[in-house]
Protein backbone atom coordinates (compact mmCIF):
# COMPACT_ATOMS: atom_id res chain seq x y z
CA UNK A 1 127.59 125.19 140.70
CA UNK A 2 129.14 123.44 137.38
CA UNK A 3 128.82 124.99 134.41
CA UNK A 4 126.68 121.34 133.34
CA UNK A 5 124.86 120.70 136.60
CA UNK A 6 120.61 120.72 136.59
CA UNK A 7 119.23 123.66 138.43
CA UNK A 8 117.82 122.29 141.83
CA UNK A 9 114.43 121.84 141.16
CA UNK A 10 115.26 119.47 137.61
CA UNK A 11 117.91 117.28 139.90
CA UNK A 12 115.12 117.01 141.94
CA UNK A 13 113.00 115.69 139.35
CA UNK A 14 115.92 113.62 137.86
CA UNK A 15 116.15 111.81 140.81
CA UNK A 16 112.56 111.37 142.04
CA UNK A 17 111.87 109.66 138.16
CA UNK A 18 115.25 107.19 138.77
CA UNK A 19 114.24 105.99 142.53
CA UNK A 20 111.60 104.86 141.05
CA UNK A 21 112.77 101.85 138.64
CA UNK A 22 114.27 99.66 139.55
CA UNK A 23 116.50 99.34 136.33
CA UNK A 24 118.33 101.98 136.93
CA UNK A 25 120.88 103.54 140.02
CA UNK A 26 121.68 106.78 140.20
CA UNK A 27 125.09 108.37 141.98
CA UNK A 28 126.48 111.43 143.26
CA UNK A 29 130.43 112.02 143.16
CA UNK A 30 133.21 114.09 144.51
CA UNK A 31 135.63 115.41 142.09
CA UNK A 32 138.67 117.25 142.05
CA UNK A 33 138.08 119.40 138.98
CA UNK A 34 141.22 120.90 139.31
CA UNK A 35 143.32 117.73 138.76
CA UNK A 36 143.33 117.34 134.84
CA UNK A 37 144.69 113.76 135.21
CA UNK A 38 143.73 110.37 133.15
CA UNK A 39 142.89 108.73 136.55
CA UNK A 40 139.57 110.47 137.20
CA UNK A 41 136.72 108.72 136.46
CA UNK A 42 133.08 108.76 135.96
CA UNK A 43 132.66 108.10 139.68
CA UNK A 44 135.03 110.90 140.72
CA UNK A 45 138.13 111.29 141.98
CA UNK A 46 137.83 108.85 144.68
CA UNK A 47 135.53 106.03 143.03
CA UNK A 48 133.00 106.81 145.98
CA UNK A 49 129.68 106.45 144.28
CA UNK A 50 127.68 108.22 147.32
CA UNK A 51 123.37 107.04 147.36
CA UNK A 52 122.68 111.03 148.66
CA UNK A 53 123.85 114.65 148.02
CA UNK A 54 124.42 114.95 151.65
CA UNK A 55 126.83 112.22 151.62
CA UNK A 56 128.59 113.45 148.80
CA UNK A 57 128.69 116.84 150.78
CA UNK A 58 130.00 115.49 153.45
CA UNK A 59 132.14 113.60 151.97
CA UNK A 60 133.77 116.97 149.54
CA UNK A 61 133.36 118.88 153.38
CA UNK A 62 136.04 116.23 154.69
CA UNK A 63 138.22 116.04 151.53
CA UNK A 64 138.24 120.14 151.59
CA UNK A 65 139.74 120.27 154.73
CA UNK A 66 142.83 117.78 153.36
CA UNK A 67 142.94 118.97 149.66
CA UNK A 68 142.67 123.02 150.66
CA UNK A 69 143.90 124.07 147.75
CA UNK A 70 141.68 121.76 145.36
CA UNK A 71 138.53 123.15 143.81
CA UNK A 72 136.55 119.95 144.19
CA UNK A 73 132.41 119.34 142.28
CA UNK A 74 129.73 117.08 143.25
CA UNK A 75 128.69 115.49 140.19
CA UNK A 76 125.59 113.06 139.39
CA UNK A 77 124.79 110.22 137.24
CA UNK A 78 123.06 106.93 136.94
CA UNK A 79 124.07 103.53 135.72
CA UNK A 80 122.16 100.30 134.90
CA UNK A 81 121.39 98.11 138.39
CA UNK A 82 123.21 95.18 136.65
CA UNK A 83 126.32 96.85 136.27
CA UNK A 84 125.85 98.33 139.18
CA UNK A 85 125.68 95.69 140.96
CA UNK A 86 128.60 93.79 139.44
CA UNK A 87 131.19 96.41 140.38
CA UNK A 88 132.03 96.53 144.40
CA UNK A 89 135.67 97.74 144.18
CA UNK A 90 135.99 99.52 147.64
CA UNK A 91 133.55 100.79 151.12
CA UNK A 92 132.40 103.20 149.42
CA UNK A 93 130.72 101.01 146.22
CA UNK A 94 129.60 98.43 149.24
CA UNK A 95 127.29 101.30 150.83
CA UNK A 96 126.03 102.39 148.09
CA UNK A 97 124.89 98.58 146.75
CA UNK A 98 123.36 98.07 149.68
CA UNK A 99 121.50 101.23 149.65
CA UNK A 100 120.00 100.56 146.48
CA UNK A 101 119.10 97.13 146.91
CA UNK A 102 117.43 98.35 149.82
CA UNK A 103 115.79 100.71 147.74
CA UNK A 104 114.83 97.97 145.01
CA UNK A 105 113.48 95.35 147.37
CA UNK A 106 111.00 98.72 148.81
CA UNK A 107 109.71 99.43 145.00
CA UNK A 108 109.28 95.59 144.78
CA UNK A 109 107.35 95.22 147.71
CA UNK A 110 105.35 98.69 147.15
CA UNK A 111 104.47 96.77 143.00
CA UNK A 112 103.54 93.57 144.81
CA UNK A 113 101.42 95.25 147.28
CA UNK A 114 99.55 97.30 145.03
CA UNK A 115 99.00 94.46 142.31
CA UNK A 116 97.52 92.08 145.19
């Protein structure tokens, strides 16, 4: 685990508080902490912005296997929904928008339902 990363239970926590507004979007990333360069960015190596851990696992799982040698971190984050929503720079980004719309539209639906 990285030296900065929340014990389980507190990314747990962390993320049950941000699926819940809608204000916010929260990301897990793959990087390659071994590769010191100036192109790595907040959303990894790869700019792959992944919705769930499991996809980010999956994801490090597949770029293990062609970067042996690389010692590559999930990391996590979160970002506004409106900038989050203006950025849609590759396949990865587009699944993840979508995901979180999805996610949105749900909470919407969930406030309408329980203010009717």
């Amino acid at each position: 685990m990285p030296k900065n990363s929340l014990p389980k239970t507190q990314a747990q926590v962390w993320l049950e508080a941000i699926t819940q507004d809608p204000d916010r979007c929260h990301y897990f990333t793959v990087a390659n902490a071994s590769d010191n360069s100036s192109t790595k960015g907040k959303f990894g190596t790869w700019d792959a912005p992944f919705f769930s851990m499991e996809e980010a696992e999956q994801f490090k799982s597949l770029m293990q296997i062609r970067y042996s040698d690389a010692r590559l971190v999930i990391g996590r984050g979160e970002i506004c929904s409106s900038d989050a929503f203006s950025q849609c720079r590759n396949r990865f980004w587009t699944l993840w928008t979508r995901k979180h719309k999805q996610r949105i539209q749900m909470l919407s639906k969930q406030q309408s339902g329980a203010t009717a």
